[in-house]
Structures are given as C-alpha cells and as structure tokens.
PDB file of N, CA and C in Angstrom:
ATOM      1  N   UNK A   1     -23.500 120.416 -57.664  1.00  0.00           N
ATOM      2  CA  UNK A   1     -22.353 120.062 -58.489  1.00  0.00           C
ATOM      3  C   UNK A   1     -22.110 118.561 -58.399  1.00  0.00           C
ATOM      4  N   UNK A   2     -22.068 118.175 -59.665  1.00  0.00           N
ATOM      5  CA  UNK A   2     -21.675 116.107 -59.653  1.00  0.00           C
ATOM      6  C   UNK A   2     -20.550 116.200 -59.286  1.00  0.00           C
ATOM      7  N   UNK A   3     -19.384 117.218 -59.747  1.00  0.00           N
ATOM      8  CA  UNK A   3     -18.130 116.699 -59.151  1.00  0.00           C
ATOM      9  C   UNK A   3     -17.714 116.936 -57.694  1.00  0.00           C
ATOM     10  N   UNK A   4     -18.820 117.562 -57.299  1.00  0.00           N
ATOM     11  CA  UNK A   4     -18.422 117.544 -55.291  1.00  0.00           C
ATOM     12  C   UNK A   4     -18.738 116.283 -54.790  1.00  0.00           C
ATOM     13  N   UNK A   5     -19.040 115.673 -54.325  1.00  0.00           N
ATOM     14  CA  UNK A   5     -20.007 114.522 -53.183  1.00  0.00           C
ATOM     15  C   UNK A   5     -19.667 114.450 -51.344  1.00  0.00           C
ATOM     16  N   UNK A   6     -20.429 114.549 -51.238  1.00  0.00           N
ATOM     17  CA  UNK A   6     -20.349 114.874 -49.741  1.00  0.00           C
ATOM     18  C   UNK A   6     -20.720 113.954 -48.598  1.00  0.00           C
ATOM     19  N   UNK A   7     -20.438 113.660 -47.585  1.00  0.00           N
ATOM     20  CA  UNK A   7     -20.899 112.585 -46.885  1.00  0.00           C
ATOM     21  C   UNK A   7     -20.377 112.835 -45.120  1.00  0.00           C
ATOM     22  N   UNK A   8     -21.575 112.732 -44.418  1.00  0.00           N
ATOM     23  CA  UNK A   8     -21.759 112.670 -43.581  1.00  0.00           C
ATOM     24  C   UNK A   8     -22.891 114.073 -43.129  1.00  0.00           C
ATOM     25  N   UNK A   9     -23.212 114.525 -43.837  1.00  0.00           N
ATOM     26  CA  UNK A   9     -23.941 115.452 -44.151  1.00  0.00           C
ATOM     27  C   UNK A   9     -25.372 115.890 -43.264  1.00  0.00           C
ATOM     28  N   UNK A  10     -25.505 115.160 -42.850  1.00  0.00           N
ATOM     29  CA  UNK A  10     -26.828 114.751 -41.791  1.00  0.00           C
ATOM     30  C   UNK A  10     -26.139 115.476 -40.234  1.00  0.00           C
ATOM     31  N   UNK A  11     -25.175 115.504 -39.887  1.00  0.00           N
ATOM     32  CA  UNK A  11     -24.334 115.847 -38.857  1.00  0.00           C
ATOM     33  C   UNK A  11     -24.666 117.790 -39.057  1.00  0.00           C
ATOM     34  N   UNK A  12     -24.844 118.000 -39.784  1.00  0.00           N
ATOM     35  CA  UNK A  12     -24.279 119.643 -40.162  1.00  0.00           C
ATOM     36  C   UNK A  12     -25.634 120.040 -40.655  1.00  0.00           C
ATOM     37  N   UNK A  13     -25.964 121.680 -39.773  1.00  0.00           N
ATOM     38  CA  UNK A  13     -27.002 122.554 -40.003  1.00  0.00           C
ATOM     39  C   UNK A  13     -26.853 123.237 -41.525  1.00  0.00           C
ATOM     40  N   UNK A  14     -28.010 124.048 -41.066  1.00  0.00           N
ATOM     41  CA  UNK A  14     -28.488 124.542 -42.754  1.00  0.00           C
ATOM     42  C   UNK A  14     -27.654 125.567 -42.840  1.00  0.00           C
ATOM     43  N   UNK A  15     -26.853 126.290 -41.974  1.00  0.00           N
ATOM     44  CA  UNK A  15     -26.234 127.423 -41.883  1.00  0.00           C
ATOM     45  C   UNK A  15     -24.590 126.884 -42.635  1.00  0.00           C
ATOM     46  N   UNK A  16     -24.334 125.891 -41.726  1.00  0.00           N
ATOM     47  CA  UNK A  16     -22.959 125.148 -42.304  1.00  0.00           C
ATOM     48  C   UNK A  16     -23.104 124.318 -43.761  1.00  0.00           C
ATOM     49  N   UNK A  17     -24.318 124.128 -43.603  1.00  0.00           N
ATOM     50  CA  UNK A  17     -24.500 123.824 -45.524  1.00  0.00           C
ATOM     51  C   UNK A  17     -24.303 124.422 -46.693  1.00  0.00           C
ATOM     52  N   UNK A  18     -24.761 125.701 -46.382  1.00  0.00           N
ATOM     53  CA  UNK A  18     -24.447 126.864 -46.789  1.00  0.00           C
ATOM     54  C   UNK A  18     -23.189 127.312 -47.134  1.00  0.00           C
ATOM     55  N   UNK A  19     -22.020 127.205 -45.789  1.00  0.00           N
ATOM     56  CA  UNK A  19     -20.438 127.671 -46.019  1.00  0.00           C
ATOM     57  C   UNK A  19     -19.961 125.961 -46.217  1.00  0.00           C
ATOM     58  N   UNK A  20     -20.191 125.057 -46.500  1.00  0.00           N
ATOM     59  CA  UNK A  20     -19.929 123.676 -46.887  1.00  0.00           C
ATOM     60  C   UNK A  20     -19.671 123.818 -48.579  1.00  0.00           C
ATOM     61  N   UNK A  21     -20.689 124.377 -49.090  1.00  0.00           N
ATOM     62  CA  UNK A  21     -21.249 124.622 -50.394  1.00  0.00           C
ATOM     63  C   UNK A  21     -20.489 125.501 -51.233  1.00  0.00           C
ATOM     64  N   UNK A  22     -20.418 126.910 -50.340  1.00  0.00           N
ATOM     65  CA  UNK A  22     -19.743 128.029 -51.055  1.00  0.00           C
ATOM     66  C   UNK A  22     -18.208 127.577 -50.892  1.00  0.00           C
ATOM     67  N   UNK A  23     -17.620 127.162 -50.121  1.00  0.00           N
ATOM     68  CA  UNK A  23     -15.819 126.827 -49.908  1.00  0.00           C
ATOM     69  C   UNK A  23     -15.648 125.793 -50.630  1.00  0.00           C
ATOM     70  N   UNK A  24     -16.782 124.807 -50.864  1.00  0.00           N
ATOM     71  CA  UNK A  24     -16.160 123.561 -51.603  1.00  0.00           C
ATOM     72  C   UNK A  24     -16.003 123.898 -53.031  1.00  0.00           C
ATOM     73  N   UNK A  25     -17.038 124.524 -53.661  1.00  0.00           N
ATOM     74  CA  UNK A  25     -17.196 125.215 -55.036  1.00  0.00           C
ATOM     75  C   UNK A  25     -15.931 126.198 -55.440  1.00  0.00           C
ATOM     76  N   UNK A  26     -15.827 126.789 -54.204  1.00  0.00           N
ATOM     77  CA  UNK A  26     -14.496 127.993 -54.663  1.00  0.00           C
ATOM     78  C   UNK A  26     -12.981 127.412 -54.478  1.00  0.00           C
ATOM     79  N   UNK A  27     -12.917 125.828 -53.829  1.00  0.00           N
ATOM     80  CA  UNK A  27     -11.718 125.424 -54.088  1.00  0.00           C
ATOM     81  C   UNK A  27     -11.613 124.436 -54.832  1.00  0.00           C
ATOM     82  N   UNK A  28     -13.256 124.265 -55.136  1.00  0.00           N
ATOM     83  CA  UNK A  28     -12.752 123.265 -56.494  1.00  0.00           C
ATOM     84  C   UNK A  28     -12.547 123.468 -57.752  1.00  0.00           C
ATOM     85  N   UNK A  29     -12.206 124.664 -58.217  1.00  0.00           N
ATOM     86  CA  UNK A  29     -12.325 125.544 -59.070  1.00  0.00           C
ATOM     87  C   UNK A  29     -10.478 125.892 -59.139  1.00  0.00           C
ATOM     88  N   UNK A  30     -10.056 126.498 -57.706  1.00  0.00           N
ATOM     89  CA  UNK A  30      -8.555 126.432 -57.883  1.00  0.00           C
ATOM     90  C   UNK A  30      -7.967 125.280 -57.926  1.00  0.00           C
ATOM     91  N   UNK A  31      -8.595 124.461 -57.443  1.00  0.00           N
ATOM     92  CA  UNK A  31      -7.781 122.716 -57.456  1.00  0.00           C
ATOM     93  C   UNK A  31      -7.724 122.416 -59.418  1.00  0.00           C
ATOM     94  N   UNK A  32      -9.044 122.145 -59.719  1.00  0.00           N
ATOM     95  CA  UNK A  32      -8.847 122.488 -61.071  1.00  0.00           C
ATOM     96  C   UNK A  32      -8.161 123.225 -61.680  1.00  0.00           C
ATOM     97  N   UNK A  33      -8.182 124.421 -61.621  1.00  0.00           N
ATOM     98  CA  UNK A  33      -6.920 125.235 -62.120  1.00  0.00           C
ATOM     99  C   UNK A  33      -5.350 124.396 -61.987  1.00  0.00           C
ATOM    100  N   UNK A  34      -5.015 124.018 -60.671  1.00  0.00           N
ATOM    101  CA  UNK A  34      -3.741 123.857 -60.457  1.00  0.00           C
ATOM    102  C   UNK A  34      -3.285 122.261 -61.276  1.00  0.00           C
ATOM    103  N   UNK A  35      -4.384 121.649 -61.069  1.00  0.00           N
ATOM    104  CA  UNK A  35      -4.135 120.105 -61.763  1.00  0.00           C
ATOM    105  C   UNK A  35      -4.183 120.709 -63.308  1.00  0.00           C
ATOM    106  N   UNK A  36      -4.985 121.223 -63.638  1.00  0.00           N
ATOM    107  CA  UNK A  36      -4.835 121.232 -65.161  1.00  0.00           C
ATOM    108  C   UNK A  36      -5.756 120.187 -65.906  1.00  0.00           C
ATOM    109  N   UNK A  37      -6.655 120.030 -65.000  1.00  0.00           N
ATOM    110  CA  UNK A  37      -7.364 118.411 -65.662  1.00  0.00           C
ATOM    111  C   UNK A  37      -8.739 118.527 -64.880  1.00  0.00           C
ATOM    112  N   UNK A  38      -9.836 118.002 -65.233  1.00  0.00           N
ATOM    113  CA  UNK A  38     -11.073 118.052 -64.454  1.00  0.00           C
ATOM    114  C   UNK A  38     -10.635 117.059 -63.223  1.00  0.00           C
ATOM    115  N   UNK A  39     -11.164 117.627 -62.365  1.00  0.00           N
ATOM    116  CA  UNK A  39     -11.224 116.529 -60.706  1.00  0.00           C
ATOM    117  C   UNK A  39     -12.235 116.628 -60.095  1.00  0.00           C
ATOM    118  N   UNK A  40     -12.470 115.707 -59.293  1.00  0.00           N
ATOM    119  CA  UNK A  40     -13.704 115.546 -58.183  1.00  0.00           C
ATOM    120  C   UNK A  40     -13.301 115.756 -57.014  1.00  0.00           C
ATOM    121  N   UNK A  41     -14.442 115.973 -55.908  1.00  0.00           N
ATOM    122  CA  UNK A  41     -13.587 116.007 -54.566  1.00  0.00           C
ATOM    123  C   UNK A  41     -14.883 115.317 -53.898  1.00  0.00           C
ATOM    124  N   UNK A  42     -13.980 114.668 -52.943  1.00  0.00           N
ATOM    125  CA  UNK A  42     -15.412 114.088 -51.758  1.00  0.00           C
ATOM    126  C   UNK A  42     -14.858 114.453 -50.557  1.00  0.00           C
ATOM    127  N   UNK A  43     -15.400 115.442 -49.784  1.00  0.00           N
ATOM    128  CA  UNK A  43     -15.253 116.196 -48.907  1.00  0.00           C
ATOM    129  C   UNK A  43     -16.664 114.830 -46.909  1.00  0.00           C
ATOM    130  N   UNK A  44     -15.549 114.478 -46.452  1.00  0.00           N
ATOM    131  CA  UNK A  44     -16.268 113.510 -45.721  1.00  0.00           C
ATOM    132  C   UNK A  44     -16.147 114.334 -44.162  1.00  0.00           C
ATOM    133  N   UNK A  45     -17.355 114.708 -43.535  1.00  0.00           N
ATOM    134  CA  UNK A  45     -17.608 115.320 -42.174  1.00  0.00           C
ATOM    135  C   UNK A  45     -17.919 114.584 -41.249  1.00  0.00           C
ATOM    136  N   UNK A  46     -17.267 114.612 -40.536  1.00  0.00           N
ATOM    137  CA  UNK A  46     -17.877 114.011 -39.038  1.00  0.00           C
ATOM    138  C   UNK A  46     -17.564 115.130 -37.716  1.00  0.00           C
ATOM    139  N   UNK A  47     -18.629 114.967 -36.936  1.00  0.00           N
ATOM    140  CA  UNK A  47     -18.717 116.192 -35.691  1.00  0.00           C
ATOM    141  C   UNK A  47     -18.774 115.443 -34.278  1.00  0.00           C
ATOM    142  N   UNK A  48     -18.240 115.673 -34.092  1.00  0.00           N
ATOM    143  CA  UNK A  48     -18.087 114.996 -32.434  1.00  0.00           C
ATOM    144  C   UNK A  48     -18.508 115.980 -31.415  1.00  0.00           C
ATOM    145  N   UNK A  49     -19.448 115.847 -30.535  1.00  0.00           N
ATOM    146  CA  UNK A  49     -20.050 116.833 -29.500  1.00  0.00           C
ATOM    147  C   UNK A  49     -19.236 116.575 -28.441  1.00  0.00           C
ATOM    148  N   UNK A  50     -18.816 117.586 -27.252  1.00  0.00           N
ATOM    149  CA  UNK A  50     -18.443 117.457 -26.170  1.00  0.00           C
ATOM    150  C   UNK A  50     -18.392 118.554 -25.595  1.00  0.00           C
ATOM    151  N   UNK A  51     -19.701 117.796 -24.709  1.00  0.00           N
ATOM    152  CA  UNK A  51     -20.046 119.373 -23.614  1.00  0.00           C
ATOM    153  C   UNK A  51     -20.688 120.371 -23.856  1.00  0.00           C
ATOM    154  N   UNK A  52     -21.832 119.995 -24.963  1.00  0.00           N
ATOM    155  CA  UNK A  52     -22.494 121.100 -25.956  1.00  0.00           C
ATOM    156  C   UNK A  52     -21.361 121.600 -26.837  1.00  0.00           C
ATOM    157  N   UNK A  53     -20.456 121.770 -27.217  1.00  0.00           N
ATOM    158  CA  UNK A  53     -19.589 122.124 -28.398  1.00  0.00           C
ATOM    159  C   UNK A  53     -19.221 121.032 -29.084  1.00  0.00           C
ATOM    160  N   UNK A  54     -19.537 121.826 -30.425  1.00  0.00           N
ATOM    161  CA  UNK A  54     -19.309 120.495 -31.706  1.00  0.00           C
ATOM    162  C   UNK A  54     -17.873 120.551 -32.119  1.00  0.00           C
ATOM    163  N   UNK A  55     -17.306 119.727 -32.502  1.00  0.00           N
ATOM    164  CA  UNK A  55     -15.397 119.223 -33.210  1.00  0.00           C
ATOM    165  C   UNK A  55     -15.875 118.583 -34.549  1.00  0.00           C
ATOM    166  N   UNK A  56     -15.485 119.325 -35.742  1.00  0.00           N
ATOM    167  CA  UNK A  56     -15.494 118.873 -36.916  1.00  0.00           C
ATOM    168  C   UNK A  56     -14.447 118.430 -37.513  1.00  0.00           C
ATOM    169  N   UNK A  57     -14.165 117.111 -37.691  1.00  0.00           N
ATOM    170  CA  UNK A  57     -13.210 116.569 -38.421  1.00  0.00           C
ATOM    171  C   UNK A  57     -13.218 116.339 -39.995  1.00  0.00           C
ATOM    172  N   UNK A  58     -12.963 116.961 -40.491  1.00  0.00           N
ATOM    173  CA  UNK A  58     -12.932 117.000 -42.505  1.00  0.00           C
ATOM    174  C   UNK A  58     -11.939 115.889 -42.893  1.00  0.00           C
ATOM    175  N   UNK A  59     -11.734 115.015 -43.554  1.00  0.00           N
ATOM    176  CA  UNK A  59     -11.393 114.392 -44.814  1.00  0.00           C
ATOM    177  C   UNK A  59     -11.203 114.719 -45.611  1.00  0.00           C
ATOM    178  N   UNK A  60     -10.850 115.225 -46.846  1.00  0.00           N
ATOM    179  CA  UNK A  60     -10.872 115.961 -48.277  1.00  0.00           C
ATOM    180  C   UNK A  60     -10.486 115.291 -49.456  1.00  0.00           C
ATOM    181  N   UNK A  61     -10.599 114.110 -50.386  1.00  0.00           N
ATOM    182  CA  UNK A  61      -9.940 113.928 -51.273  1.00  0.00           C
ATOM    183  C   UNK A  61     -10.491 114.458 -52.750  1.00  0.00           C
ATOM    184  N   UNK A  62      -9.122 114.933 -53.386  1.00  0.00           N
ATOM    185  CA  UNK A  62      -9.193 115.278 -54.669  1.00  0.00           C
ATOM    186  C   UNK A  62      -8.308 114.391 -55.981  1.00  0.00           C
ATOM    187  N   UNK A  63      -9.822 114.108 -56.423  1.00  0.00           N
ATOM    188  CA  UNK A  63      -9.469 113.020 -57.491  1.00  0.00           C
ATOM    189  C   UNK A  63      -9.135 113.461 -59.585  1.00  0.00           C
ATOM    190  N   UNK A  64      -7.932 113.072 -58.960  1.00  0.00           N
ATOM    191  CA  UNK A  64      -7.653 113.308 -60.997  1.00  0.00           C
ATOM    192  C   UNK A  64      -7.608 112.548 -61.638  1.00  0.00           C
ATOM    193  N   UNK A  65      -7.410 112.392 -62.869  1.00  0.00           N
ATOM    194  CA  UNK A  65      -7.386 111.649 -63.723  1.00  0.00           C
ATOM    195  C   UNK A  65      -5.640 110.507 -63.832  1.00  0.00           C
ATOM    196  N   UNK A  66      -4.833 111.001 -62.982  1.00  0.00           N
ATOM    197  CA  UNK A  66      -3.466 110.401 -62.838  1.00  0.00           C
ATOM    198  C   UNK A  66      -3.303 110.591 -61.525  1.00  0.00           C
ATOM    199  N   UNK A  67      -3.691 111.635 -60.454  1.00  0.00           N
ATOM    200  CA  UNK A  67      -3.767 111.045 -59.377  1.00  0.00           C
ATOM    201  C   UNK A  67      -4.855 111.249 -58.212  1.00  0.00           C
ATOM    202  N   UNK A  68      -3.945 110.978 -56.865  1.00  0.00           N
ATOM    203  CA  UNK A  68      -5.085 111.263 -55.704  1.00  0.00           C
ATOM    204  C   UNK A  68      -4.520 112.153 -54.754  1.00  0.00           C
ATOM    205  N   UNK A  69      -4.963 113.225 -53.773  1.00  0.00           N
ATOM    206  CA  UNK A  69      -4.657 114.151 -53.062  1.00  0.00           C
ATOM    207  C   UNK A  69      -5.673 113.900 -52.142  1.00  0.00           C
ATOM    208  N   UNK A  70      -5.054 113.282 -50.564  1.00  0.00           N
ATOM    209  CA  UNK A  70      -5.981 113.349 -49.511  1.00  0.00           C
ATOM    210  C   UNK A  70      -5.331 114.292 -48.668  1.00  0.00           C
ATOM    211  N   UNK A  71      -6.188 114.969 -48.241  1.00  0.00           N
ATOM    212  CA  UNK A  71      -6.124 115.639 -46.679  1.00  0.00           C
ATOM    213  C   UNK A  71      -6.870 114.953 -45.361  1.00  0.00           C
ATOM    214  N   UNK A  72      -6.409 114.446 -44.432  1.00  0.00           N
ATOM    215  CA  UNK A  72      -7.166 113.655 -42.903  1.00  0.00           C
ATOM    216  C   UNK A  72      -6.405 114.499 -41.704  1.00  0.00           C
ATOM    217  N   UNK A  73      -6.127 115.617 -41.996  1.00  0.00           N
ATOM    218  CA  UNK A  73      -5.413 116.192 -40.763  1.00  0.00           C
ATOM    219  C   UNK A  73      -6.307 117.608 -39.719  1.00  0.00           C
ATOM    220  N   UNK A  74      -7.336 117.428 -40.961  1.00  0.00           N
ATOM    221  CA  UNK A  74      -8.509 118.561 -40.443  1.00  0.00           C
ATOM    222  C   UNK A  74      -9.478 118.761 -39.130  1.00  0.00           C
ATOM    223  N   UNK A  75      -9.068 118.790 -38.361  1.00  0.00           N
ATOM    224  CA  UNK A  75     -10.202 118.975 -37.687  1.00  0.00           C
ATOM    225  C   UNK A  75      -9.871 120.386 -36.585  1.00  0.00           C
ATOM    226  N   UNK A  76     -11.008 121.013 -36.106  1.00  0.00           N
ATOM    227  CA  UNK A  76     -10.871 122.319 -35.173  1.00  0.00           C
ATOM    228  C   UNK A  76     -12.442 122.286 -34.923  1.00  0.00           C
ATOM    229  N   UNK A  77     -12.939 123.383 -34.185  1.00  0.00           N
ATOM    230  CA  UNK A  77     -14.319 124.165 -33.429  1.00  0.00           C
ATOM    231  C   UNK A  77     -15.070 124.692 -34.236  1.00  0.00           C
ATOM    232  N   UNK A  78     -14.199 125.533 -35.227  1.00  0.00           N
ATOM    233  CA  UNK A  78     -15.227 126.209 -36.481  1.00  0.00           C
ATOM    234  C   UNK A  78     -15.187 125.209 -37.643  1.00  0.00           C
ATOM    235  N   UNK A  79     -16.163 125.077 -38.304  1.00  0.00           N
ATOM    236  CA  UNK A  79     -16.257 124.666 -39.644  1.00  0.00           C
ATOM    237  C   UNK A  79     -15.414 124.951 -40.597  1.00  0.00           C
ATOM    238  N   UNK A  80     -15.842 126.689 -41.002  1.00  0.00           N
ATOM    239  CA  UNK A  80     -15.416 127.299 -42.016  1.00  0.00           C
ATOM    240  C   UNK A  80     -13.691 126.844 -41.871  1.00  0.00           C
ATOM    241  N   UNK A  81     -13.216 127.386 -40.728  1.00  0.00           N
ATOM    242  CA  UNK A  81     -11.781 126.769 -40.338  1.00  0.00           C
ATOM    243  C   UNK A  81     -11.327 126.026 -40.633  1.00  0.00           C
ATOM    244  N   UNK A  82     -12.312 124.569 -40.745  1.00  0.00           N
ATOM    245  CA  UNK A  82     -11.879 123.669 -40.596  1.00  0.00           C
ATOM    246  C   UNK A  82     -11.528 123.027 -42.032  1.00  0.00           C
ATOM    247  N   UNK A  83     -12.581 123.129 -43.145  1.00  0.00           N
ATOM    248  CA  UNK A  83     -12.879 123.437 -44.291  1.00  0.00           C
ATOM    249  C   UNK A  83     -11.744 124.426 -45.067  1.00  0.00           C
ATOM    250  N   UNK A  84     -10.897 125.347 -44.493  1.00  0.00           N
ATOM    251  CA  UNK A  84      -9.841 126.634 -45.647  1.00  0.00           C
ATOM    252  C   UNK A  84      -8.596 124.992 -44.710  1.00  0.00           C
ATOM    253  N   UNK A  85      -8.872 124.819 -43.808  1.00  0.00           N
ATOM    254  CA  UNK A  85      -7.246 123.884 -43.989  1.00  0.00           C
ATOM    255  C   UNK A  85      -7.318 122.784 -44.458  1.00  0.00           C
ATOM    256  N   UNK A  86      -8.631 121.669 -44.408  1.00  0.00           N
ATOM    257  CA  UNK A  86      -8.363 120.620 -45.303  1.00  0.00           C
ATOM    258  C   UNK A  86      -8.047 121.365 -46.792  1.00  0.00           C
ATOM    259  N   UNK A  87      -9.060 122.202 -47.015  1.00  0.00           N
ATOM    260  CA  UNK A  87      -8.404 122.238 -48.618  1.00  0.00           C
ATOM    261  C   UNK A  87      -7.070 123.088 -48.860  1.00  0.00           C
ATOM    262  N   UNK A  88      -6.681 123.897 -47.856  1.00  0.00           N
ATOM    263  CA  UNK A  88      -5.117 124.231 -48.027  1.00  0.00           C
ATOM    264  C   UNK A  88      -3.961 123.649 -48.053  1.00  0.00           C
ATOM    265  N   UNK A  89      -4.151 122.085 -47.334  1.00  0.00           N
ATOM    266  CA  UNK A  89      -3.850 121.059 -47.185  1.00  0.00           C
ATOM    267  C   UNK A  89      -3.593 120.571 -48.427  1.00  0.00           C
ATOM    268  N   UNK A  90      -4.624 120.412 -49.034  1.00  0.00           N
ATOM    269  CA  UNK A  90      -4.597 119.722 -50.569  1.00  0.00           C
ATOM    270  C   UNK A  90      -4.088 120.740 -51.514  1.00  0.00           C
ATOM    271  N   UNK A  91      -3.956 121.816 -51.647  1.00  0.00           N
ATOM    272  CA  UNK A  91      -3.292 122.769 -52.763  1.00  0.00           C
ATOM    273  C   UNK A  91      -1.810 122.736 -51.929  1.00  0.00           C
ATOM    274  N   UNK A  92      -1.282 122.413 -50.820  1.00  0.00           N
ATOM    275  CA  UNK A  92      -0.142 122.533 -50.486  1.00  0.00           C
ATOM    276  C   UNK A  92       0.794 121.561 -51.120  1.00  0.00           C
ATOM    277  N   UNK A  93      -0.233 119.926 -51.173  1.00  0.00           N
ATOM    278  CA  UNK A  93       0.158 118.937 -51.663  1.00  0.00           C
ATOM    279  C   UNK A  93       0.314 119.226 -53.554  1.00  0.00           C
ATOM    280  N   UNK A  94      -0.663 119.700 -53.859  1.00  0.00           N
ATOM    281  CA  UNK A  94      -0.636 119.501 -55.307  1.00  0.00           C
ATOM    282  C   UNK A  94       0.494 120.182 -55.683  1.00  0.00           C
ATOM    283  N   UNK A  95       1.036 121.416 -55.413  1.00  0.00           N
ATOM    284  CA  UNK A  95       2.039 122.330 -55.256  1.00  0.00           C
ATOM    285  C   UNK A  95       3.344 121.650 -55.134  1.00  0.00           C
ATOM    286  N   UNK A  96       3.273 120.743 -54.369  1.00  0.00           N
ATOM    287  CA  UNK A  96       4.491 119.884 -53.706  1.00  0.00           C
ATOM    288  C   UNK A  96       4.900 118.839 -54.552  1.00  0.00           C
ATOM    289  N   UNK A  97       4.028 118.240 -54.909  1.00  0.00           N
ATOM    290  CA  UNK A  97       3.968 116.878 -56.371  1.00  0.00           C
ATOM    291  C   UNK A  97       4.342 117.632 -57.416  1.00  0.00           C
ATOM    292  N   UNK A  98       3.058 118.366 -57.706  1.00  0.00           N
ATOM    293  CA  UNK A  98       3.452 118.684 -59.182  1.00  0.00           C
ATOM    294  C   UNK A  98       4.056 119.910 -59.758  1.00  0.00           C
ATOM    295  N   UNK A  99       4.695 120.618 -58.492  1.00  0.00           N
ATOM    296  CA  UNK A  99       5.779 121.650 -59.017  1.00  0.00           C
ATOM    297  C   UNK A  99       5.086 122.947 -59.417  1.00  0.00           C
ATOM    298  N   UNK A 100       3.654 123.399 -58.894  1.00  0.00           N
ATOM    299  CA  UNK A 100       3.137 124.014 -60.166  1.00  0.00           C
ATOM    300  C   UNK A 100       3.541 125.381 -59.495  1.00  0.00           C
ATOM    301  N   UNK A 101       3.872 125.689 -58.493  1.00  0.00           N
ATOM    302  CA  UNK A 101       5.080 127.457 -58.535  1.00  0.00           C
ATOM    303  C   UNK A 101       6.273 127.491 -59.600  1.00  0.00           C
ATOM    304  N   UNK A 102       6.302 128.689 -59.748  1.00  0.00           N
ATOM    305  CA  UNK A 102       7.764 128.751 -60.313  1.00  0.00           C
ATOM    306  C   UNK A 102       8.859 128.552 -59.569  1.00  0.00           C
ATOM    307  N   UNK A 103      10.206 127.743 -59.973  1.00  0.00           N
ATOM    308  CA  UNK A 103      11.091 127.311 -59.502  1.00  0.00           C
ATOM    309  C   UNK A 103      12.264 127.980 -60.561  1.00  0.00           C
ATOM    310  N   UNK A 104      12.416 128.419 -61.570  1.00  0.00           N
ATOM    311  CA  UNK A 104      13.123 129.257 -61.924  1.00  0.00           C
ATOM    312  C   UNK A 104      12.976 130.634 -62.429  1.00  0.00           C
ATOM    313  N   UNK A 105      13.261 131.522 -62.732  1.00  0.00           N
ATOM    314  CA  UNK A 105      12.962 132.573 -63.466  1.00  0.00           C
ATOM    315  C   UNK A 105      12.910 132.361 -64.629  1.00  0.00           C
ATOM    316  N   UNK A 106      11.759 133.024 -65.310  1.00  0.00           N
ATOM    317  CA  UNK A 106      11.381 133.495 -66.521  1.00  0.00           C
ATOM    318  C   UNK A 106      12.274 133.779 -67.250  1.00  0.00           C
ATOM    319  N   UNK A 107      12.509 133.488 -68.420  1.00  0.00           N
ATOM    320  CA  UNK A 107      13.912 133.983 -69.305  1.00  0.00           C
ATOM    321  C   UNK A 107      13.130 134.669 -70.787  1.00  0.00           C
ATOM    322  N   UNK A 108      13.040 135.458 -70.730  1.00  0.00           N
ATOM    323  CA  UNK A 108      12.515 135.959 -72.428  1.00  0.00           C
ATOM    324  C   UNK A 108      13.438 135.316 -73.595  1.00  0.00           C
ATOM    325  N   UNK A 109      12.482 135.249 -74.738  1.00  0.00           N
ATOM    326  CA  UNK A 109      13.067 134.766 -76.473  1.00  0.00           C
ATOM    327  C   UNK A 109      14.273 135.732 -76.395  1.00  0.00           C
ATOM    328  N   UNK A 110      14.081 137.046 -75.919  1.00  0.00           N
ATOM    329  CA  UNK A 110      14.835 137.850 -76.419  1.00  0.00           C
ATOM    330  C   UNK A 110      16.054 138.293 -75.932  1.00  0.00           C
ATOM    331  N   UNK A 111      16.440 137.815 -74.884  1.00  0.00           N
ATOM    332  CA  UNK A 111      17.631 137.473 -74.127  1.00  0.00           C
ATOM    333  C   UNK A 111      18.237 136.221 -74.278  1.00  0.00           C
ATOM    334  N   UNK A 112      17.188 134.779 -74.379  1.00  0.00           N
ATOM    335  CA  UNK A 112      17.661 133.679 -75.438  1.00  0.00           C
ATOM    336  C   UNK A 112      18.526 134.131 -76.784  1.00  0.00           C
ATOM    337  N   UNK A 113      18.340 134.903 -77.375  1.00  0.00           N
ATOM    338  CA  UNK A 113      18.719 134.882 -78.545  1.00  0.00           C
ATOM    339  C   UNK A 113      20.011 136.227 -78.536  1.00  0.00           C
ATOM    340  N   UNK A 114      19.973 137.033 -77.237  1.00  0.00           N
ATOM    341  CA  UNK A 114      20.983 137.647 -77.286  1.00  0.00           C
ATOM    342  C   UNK A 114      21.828 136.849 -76.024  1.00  0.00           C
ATOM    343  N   UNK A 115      21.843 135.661 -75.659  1.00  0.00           N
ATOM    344  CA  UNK A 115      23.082 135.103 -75.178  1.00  0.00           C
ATOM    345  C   UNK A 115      23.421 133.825 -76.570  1.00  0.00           C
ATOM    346  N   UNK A 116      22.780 133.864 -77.132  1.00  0.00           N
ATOM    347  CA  UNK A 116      22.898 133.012 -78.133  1.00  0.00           C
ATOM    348  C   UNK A 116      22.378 131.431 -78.349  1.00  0.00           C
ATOM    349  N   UNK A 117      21.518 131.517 -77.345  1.00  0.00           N
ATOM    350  CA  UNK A 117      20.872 129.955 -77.305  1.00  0.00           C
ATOM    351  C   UNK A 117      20.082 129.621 -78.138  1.00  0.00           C
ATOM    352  N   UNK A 118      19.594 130.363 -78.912  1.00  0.00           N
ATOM    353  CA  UNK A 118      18.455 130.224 -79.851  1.00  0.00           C
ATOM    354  C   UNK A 118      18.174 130.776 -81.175  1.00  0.00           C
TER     355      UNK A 118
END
C-alpha cells in the first residue's frame, strides 16, 4: 500500500511483518472512514533489547488533507499490543477534534414537522 510507509523496519521479523501489515491496513481503512478524506499513515518502529526481550516503541502519524494526528505514547513487550494502542490512540484523537460520535440525538423530519419546525 503507497499510503502506509513504514520505517524502521529492519528491527522486526517476518512474523511481526506480517501483524505490522494486517493492523496497519485494517486501521487505515477506519481512520479513513472517520476523517472522511483519503490519509496516509507512517507508522515508525523502534525495538530496544534488554536482557534478550525486545520493547517496541510505535510512533503513528495520520496524515489528511487539513490535518495531522500523531500518536508517540506507544510502546509495551508485544507488538500486536503495541500497534491496537498507537492506532487507538489516533482514532481517540480524531474522535476528540472532529466530533465524529454523536453528541445529540437523532431527531426525525417527522417529529420536526410535528413540533412545527419545519
């Protein structure tokens, strides 16, 4: 995918390439959805070893056409983990900016027009 780009990539096995690939694709798809506009994301890895166990720290930014959504708060032991909170991170934000839950109730035409607004 052109609109993913990835970097640091050399750090991470063929196994984590794999769930790198499938999570980035399936949230760039709801990120799109929620912006409403095509976006990119550059998803940046770095792994820090200590003691034979690896620490993956994620980056995440998602780029629109009016704005920018970073996540830098990512990091944990598992990947996959590490990967559902940077990008939960970023749909928490987009959510937060741009309002996109509902904040009032639904009102039908047809209750419009029987309180008389319309």
């Amino acid at each position: 995918m052109e609109s993913i780009q990835y970097s640091g990539l050399e750090e991470v096995d063929d196994a984590g390439r794999q769930i790198l690939d499938k999570l980035s694709a399936e949230y760039h798809d709801k990120i799109q959805r929620q912006l409403g506009t095509p976006a990119s994301l550059q998803v940046h890895i770095k792994v820090y070893s200590k003691e034979g166990k690896k620490k993956y720290s994620i980056h995440v930014k998602a780029v629109a056409a009016t704005r920018l959504f970073q996540s830098t708060k990512a990091h944990d032991w598992d990947l996959a983990r590490t990967l559902h909170k940077a990008f939960q991170d970023i749909e928490h934000q987009i959510k937060h900016k741009l309002h996109t839950d509902e904040q009032r109730p639904k009102v039908s035409r047809r209750e419009l027009v029987e309180k008389g607004l319309k």
